[in-house]
N, C-alpha and C. Protein backbone atom coordinates (compact mmCIF):
# COMPACT_ATOMS: atom_id res chain seq x y z
N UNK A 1 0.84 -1.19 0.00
CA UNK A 1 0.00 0.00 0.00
C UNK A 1 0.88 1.25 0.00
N UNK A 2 0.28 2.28 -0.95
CA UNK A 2 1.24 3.62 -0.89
C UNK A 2 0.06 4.49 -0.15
N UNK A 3 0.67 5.00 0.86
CA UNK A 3 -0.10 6.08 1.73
C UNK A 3 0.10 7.58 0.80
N UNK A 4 -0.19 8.40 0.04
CA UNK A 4 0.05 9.49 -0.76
C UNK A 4 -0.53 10.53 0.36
N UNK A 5 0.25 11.62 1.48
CA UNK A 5 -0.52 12.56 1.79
C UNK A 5 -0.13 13.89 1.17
N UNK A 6 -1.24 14.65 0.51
CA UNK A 6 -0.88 15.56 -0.27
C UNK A 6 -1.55 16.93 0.56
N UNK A 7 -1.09 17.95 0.01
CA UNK A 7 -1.60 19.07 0.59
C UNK A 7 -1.16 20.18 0.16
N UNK A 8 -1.49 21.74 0.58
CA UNK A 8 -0.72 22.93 0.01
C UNK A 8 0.80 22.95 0.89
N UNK A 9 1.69 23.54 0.61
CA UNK A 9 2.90 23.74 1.30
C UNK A 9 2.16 24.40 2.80
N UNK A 10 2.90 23.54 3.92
CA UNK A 10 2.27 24.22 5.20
C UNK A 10 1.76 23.46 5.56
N UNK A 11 0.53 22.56 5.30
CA UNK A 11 -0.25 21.58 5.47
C UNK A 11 0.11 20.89 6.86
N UNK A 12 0.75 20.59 6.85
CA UNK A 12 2.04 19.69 7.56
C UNK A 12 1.64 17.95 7.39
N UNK A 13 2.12 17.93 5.29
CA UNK A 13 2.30 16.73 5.17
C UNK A 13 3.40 16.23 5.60
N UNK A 14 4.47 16.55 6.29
CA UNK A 14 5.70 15.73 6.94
C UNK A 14 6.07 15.76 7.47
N UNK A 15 4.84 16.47 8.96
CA UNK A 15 5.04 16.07 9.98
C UNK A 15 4.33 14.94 10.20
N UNK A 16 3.15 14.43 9.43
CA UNK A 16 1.99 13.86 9.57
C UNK A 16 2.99 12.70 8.95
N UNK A 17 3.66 12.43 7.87
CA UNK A 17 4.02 11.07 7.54
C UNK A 17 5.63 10.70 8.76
N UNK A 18 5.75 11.50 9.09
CA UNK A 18 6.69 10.95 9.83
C UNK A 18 6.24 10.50 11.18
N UNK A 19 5.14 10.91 12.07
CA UNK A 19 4.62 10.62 13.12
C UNK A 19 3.78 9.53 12.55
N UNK A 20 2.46 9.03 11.37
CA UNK A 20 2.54 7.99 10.62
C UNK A 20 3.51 7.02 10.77
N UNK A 21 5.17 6.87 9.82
CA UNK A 21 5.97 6.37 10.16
C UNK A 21 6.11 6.13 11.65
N UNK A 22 6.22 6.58 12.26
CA UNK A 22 6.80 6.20 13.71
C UNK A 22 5.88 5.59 14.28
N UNK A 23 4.35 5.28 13.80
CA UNK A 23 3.14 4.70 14.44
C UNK A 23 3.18 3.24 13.93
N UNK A 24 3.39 3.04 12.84
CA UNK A 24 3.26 1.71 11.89
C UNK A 24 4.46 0.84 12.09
N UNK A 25 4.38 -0.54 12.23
CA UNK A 25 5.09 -1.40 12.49
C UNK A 25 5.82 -2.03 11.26
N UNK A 26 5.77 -1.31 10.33
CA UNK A 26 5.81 -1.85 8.74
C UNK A 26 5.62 -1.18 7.95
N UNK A 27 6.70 -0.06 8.13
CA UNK A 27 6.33 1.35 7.14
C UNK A 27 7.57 1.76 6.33
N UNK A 28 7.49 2.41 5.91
CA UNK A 28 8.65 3.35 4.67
C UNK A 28 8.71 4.45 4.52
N UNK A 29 9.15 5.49 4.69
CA UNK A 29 9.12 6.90 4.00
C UNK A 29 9.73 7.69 2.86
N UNK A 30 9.08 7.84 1.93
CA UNK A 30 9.60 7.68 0.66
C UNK A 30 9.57 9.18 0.12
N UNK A 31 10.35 10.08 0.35
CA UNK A 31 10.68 11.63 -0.46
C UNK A 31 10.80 11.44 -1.72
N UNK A 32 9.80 12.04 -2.56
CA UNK A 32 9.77 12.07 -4.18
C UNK A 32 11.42 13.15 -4.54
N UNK A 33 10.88 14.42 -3.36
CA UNK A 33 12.21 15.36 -3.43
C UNK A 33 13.19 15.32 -3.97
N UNK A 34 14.24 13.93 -3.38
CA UNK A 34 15.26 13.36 -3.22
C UNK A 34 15.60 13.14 -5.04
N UNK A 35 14.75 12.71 -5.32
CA UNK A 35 15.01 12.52 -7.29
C UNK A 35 15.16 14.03 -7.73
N UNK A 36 14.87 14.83 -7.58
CA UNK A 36 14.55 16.15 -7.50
C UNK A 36 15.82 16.94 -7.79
N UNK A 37 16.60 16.52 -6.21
CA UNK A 37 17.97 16.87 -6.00
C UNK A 37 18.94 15.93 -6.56
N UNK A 38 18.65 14.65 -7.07
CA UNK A 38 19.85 14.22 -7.67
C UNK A 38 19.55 14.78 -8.80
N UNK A 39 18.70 15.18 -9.31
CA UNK A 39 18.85 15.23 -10.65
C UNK A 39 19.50 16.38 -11.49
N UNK A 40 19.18 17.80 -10.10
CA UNK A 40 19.86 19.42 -9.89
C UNK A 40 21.33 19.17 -9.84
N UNK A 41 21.68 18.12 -9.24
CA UNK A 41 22.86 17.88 -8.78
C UNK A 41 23.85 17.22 -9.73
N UNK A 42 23.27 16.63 -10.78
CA UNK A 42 23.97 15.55 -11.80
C UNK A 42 23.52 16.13 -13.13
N UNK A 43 23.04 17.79 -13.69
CA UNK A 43 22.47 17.98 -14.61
C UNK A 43 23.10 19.36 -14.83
N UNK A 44 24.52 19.76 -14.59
CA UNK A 44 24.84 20.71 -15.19
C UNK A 44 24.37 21.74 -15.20
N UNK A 45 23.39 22.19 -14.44
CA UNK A 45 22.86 23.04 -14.19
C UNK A 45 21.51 23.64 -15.10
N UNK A 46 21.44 22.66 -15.72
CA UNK A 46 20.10 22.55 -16.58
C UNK A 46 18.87 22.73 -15.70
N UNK A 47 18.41 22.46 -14.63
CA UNK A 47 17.68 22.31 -14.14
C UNK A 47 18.00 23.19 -12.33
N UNK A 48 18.26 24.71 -12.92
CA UNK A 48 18.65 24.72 -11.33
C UNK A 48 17.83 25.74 -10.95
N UNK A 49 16.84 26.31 -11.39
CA UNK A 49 16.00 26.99 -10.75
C UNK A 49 14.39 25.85 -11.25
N UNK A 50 13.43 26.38 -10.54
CA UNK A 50 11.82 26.14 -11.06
C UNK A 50 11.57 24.83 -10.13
N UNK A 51 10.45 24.44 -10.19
CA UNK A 51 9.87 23.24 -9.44
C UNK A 51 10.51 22.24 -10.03
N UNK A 52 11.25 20.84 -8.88
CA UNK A 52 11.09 19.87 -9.18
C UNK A 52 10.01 19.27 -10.35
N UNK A 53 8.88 19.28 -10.18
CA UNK A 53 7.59 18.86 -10.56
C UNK A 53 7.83 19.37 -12.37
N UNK A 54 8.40 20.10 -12.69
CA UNK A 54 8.17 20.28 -13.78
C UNK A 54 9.19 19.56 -14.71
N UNK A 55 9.90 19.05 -14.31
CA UNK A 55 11.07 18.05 -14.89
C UNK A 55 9.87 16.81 -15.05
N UNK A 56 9.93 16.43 -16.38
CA UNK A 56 9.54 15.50 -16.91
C UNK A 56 9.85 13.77 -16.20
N UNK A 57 11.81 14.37 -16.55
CA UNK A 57 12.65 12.71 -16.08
C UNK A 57 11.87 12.84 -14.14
N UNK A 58 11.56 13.97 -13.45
CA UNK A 58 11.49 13.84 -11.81
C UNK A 58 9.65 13.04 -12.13
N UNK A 59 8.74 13.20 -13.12
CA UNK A 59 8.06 12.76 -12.64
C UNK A 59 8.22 10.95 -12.96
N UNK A 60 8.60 11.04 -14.45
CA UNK A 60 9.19 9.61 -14.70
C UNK A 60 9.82 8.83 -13.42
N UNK A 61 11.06 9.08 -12.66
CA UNK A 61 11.73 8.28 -11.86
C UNK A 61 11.03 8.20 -10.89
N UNK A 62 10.02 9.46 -9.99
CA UNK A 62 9.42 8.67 -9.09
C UNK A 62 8.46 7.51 -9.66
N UNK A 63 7.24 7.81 -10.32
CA UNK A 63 6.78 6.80 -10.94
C UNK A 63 7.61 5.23 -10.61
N UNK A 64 9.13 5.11 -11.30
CA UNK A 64 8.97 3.98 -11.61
C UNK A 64 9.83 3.25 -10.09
N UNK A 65 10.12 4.43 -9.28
CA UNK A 65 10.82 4.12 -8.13
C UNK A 65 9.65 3.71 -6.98
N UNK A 66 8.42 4.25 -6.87
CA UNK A 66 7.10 3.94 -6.42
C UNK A 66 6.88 2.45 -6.75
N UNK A 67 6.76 2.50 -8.70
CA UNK A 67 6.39 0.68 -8.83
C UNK A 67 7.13 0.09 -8.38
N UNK A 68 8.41 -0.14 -8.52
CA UNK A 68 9.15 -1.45 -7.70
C UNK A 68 9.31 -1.21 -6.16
N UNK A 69 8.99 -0.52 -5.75
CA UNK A 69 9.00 -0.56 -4.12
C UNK A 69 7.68 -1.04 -3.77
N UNK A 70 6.13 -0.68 -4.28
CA UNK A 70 5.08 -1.09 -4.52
C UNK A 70 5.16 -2.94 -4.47
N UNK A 71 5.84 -3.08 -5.47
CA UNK A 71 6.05 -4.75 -5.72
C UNK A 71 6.92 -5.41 -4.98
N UNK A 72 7.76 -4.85 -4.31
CA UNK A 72 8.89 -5.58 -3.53
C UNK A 72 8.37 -5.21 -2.08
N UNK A 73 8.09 -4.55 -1.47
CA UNK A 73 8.13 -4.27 -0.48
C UNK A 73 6.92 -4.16 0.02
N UNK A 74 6.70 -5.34 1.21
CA UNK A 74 5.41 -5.87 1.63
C UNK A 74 4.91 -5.01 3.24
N UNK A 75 5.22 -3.63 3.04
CA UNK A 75 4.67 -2.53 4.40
C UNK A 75 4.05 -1.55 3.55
N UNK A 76 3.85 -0.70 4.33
CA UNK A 76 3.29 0.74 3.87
C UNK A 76 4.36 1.77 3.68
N UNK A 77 4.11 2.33 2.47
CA UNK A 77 4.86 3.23 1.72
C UNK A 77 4.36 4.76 1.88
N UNK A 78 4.70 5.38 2.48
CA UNK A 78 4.45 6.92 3.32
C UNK A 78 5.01 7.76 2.02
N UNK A 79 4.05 8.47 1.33
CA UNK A 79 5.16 9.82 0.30
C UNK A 79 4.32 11.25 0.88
N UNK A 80 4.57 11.83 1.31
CA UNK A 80 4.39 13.45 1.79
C UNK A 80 4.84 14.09 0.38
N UNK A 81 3.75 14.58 -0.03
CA UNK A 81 4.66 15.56 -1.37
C UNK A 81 3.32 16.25 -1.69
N UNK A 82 3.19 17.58 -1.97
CA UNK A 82 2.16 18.30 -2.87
C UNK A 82 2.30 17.82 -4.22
N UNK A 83 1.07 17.88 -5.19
CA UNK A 83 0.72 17.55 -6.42
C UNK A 83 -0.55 18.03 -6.75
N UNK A 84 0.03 19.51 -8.08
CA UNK A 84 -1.30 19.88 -7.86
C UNK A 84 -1.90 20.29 -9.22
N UNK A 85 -0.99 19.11 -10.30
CA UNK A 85 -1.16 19.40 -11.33
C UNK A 85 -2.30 17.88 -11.78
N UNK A 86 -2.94 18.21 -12.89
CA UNK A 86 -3.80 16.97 -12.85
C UNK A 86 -2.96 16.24 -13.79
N UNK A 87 -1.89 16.89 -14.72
CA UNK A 87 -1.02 16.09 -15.60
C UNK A 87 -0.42 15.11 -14.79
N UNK A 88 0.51 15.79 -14.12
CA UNK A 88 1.31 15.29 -13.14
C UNK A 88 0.46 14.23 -12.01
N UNK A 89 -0.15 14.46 -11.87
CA UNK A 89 -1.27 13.81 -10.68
C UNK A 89 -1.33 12.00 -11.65
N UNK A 90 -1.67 12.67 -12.70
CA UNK A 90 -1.72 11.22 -13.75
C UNK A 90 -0.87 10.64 -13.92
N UNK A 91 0.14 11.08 -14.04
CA UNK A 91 1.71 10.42 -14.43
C UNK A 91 2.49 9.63 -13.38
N UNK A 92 1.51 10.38 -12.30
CA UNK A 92 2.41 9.04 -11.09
C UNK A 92 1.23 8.87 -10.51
N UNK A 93 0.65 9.35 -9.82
CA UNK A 93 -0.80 8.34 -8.71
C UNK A 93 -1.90 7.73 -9.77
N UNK A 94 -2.02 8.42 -10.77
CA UNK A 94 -3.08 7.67 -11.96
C UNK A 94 -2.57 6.80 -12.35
N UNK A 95 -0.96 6.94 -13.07
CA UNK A 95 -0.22 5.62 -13.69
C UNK A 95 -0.26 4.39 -12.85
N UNK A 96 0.25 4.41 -11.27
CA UNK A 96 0.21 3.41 -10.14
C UNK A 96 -0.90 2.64 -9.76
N UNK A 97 -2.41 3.64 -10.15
CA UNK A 97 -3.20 3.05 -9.51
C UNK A 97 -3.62 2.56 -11.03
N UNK A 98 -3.87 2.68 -11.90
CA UNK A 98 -3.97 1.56 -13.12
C UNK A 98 -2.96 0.39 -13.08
N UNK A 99 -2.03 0.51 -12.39
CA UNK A 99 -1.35 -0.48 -12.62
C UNK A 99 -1.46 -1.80 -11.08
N UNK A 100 -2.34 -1.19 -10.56
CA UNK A 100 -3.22 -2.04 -9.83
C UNK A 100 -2.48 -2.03 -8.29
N UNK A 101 -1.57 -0.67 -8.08
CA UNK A 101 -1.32 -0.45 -6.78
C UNK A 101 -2.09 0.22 -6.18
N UNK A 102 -2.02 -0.44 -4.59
CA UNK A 102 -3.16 0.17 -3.67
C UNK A 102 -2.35 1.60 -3.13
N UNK A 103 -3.30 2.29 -3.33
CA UNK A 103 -2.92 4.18 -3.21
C UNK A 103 -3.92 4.34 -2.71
N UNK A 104 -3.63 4.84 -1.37
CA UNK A 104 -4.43 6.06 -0.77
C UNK A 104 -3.92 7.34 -0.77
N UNK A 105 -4.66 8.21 -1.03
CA UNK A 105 -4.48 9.47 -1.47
C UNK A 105 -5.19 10.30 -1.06
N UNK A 106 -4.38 10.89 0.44
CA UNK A 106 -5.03 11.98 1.27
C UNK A 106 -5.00 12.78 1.04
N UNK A 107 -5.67 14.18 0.90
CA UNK A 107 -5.37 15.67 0.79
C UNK A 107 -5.74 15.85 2.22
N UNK A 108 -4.41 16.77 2.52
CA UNK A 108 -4.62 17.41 4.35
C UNK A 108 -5.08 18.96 3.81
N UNK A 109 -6.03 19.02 3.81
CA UNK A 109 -7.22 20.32 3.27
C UNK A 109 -6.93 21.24 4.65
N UNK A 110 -7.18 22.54 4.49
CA UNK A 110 -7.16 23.49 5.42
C UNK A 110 -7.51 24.78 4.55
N UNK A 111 -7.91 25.73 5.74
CA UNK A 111 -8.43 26.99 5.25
C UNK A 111 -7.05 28.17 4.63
N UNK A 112 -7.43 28.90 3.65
CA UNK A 112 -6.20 29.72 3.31
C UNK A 112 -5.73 30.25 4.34
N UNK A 113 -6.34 30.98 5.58
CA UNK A 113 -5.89 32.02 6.83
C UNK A 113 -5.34 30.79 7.82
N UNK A 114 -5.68 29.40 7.78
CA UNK A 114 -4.81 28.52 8.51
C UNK A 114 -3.91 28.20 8.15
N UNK A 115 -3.77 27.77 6.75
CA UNK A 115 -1.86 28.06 6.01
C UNK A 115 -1.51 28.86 6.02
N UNK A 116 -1.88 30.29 6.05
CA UNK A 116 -0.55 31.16 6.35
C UNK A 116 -0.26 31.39 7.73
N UNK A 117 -1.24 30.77 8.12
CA UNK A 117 -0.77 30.78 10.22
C UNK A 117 0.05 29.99 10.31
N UNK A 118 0.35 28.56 9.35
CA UNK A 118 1.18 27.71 9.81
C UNK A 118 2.20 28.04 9.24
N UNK A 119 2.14 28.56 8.31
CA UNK A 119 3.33 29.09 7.46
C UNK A 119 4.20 29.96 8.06
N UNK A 120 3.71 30.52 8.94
CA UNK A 120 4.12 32.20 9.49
C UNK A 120 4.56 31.30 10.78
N UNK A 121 4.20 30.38 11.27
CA UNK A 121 4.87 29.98 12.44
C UNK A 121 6.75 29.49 11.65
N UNK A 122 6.49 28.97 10.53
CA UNK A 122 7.79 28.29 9.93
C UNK A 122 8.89 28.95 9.66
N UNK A 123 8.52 30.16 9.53
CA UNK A 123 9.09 30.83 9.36
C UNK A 123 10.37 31.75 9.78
N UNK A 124 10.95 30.85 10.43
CA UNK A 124 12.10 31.46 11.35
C UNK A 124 13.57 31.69 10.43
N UNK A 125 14.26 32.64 11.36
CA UNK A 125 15.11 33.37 10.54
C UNK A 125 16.03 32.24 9.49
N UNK A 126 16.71 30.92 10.73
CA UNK A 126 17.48 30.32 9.73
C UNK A 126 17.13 30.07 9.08
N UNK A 127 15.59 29.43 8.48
CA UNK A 127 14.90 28.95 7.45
C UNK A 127 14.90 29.53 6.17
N UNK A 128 14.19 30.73 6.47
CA UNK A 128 14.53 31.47 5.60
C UNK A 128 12.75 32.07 5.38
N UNK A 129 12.56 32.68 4.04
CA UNK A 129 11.13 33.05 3.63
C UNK A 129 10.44 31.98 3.36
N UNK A 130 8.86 31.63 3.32
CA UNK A 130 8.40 30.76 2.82
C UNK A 130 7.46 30.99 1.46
N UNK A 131 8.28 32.26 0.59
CA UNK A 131 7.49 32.97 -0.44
C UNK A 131 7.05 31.74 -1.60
N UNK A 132 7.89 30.70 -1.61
CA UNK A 132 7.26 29.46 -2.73
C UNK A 132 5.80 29.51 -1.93
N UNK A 133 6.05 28.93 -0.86
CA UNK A 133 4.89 27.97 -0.65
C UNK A 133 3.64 29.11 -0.46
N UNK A 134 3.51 30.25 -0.21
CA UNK A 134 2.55 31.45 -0.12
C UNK A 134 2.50 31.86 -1.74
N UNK A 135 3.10 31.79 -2.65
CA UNK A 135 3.05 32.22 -3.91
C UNK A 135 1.95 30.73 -5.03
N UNK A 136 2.63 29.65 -3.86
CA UNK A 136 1.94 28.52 -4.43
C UNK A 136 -0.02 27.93 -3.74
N UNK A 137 0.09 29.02 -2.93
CA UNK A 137 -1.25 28.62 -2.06
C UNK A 137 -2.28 28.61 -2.90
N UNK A 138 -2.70 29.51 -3.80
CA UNK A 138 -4.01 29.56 -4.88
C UNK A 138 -4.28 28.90 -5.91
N UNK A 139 -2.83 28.70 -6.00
CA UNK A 139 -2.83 26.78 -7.24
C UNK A 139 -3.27 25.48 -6.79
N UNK A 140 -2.62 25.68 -5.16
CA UNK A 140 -2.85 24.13 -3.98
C UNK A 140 -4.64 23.89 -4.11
N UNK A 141 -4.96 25.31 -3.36
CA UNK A 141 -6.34 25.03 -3.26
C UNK A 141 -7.18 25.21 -4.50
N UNK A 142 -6.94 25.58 -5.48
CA UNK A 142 -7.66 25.88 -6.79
C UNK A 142 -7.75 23.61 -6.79
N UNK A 143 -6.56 23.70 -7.22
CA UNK A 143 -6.52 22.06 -7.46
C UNK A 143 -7.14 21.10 -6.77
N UNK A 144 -7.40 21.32 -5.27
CA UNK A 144 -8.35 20.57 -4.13
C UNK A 144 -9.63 20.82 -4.00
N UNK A 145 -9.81 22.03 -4.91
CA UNK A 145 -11.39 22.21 -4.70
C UNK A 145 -12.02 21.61 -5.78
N UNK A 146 -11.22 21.85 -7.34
CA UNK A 146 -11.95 21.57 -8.38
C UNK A 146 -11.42 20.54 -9.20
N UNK A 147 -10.19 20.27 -9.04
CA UNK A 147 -9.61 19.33 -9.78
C UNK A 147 -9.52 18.06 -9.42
N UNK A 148 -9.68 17.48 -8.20
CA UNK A 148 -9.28 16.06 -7.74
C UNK A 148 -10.59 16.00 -6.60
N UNK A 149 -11.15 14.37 -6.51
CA UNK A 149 -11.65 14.01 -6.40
C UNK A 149 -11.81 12.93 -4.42
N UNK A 150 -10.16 12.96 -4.46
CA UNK A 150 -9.58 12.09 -3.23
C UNK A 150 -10.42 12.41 -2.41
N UNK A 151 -9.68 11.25 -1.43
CA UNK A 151 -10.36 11.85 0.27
C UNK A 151 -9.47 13.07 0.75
N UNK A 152 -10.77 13.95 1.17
CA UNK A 152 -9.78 15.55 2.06
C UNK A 152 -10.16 15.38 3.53
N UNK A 153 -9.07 15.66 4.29
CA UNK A 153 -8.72 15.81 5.87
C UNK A 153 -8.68 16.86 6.12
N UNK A 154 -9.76 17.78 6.95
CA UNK A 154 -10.33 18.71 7.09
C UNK A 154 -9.27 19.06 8.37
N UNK A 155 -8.41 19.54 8.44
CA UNK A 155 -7.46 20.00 9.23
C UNK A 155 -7.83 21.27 10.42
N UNK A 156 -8.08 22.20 9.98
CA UNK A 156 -8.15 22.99 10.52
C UNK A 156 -8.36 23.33 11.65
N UNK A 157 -9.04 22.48 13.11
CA UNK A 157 -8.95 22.33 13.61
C UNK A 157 -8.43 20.31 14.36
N UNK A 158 -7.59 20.10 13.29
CA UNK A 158 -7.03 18.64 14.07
C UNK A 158 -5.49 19.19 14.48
N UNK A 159 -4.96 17.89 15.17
CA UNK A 159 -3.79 18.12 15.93
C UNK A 159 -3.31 16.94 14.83
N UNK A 160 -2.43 16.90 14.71
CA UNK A 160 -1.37 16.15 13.97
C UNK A 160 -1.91 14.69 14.07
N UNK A 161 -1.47 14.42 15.77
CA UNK A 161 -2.06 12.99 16.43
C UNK A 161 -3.43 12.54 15.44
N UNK A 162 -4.33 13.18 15.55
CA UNK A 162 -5.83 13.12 14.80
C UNK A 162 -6.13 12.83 13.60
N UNK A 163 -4.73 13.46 12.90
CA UNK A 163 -4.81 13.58 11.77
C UNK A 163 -4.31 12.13 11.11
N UNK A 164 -3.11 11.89 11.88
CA UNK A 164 -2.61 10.64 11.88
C UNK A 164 -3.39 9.16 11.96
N UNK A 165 -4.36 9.73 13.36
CA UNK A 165 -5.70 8.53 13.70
C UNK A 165 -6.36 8.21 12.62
N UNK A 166 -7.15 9.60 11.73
CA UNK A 166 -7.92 9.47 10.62
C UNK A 166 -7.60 8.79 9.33
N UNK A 167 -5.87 8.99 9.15
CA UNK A 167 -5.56 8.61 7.89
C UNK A 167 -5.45 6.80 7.94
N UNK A 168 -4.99 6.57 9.46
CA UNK A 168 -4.94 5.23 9.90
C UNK A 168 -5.85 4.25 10.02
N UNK A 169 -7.17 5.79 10.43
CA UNK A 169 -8.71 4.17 10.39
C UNK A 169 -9.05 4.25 8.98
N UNK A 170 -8.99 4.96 7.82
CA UNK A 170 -9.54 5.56 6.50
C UNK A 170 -8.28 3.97 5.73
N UNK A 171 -7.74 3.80 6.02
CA UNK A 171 -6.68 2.71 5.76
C UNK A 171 -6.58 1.76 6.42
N UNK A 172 -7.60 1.25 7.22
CA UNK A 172 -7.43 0.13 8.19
C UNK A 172 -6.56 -0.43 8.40
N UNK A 173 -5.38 0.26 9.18
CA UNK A 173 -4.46 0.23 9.69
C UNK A 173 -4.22 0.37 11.20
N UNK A 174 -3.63 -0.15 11.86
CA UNK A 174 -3.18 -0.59 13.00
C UNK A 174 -2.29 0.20 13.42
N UNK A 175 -2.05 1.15 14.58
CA UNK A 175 -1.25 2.45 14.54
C UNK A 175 -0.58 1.66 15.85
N UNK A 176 0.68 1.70 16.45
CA UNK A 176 0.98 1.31 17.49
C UNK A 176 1.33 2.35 18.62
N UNK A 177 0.94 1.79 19.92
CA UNK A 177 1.05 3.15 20.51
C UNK A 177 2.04 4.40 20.88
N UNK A 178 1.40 5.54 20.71
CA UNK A 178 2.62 6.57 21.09
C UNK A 178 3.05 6.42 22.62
N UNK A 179 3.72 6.35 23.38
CA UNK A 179 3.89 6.84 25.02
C UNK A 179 4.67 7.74 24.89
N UNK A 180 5.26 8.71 24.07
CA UNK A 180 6.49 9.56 23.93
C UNK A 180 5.72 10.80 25.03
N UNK A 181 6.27 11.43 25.96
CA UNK A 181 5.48 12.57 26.78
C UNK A 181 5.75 13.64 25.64
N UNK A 182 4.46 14.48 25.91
CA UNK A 182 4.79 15.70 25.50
C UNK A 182 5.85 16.62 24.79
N UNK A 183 6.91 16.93 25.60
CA UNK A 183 8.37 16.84 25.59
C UNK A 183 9.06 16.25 24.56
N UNK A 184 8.66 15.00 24.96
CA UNK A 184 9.56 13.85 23.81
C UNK A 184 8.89 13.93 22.29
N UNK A 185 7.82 14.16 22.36
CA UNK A 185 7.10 14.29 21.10
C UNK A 185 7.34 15.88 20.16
N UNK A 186 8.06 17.13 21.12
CA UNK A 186 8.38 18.46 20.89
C UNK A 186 9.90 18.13 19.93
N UNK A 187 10.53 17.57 20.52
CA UNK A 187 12.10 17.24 20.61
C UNK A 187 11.62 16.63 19.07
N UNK A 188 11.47 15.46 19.06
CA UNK A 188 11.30 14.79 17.77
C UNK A 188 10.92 15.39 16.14
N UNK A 189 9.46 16.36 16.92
CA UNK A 189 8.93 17.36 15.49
C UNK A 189 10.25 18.31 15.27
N UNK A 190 10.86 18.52 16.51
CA UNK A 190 12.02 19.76 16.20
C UNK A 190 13.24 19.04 15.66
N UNK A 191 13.90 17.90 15.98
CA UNK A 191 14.67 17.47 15.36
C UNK A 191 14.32 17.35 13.52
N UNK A 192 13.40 16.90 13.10
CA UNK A 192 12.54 16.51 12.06
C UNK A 192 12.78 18.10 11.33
N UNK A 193 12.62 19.00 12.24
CA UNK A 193 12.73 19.71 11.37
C UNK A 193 14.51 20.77 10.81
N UNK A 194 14.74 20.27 11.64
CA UNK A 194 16.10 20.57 11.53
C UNK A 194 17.25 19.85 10.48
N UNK A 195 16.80 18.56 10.17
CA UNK A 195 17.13 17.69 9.55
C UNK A 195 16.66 18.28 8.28
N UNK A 196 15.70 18.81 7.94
CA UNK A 196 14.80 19.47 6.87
C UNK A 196 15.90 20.27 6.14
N UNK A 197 16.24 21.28 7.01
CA UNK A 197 16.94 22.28 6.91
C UNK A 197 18.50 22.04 5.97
């Protein structure tokens, strides 16, 4: 099974697949990204500004890096990534699921004034601006309202935990328990995000 949680930048699809991950006894976490950057990295500079997403070969390799992990690998496959093109949407979650992989495909939905609240929390100096993902907000939700069809996770008032619960019973899945205190659960999102960085 591929868990797909999609959303506008902010959403917090990766905090949600990594607390996911850390719930499931038989999971994966799979960054489309990562093709993204090898490819910036090994391309001469052909490709060094603009979205990942618009590289043809980035949507090709995830695609075919999805199918054989799909076929080999008998857990759940976690991808956190926005997708908010319906081309693109086809070329990898349409291609997969014709090809008879089980995809669930969450949108973590939220109100525009709650992404830029979460956004504006992210926003700290080392980070930097978050002008992509605020420049990209009216495409995210244009695409979730009218273009795709999935299940949407009405966020706006859930806590991560909740969000996690929902995507887990919507997938009859078996979440194992958290005991991390408070604290320990702060430390972890903050490490997570530092690692980001």
């Amino acid at each position: 099974m591929i868990i797909w949680i999609n959303g506008a930048f902010g959403a917090g699809k990766t905090t949600v697949a990594h607390e996911l991950d850390r719930r499931l006894a038989n999971s994966f976490l799979y960054d489309p990204e990562n093709a993204g950057y090898f490819i910036r990295r090994n391309t001469s500079g052909l490709f060094s500004n603009g979205d990942f997403q618009d590289i043809p070969l980035w949507r090709e390799i995830n695609y075919q890096i999805l199918s054989m992990i799909a076929k080999k690998y008998d857990g759940v496959v976690i991808v956190p990534m926005t997708l908010v093109s319906p081309i693109y949407y086809s070329e990898i979650i349409g291609k997969l699921i014709a090809d008879g992989v089980d995809v669930r495909h969450y949108i973590l939905y939220a109100e525009r004034n709650v992404i830029k609240h979460r956004l504006k929390k992210r926003m700290l100096p080392l980070v930097g601006n978050e002008d992509f993902a605020l420049d990209a907000l009216d495409r995210c939700i244009d695409f979730f309202d009218n273009h795709i069809k999935d299940v949407k996770i009405d966020t706006n008032n859930m806590s991560i935990e909740n969000v996690v619960d929902e995507i887990a019973k919507l997938s009859n899945l078996k979440l194992l328990p958290d005991r991390r205190t408070p604290l320990r659960k702060f430390l972890c999102r903050l490490n997570m995000m530092i690692r980001r960085i």
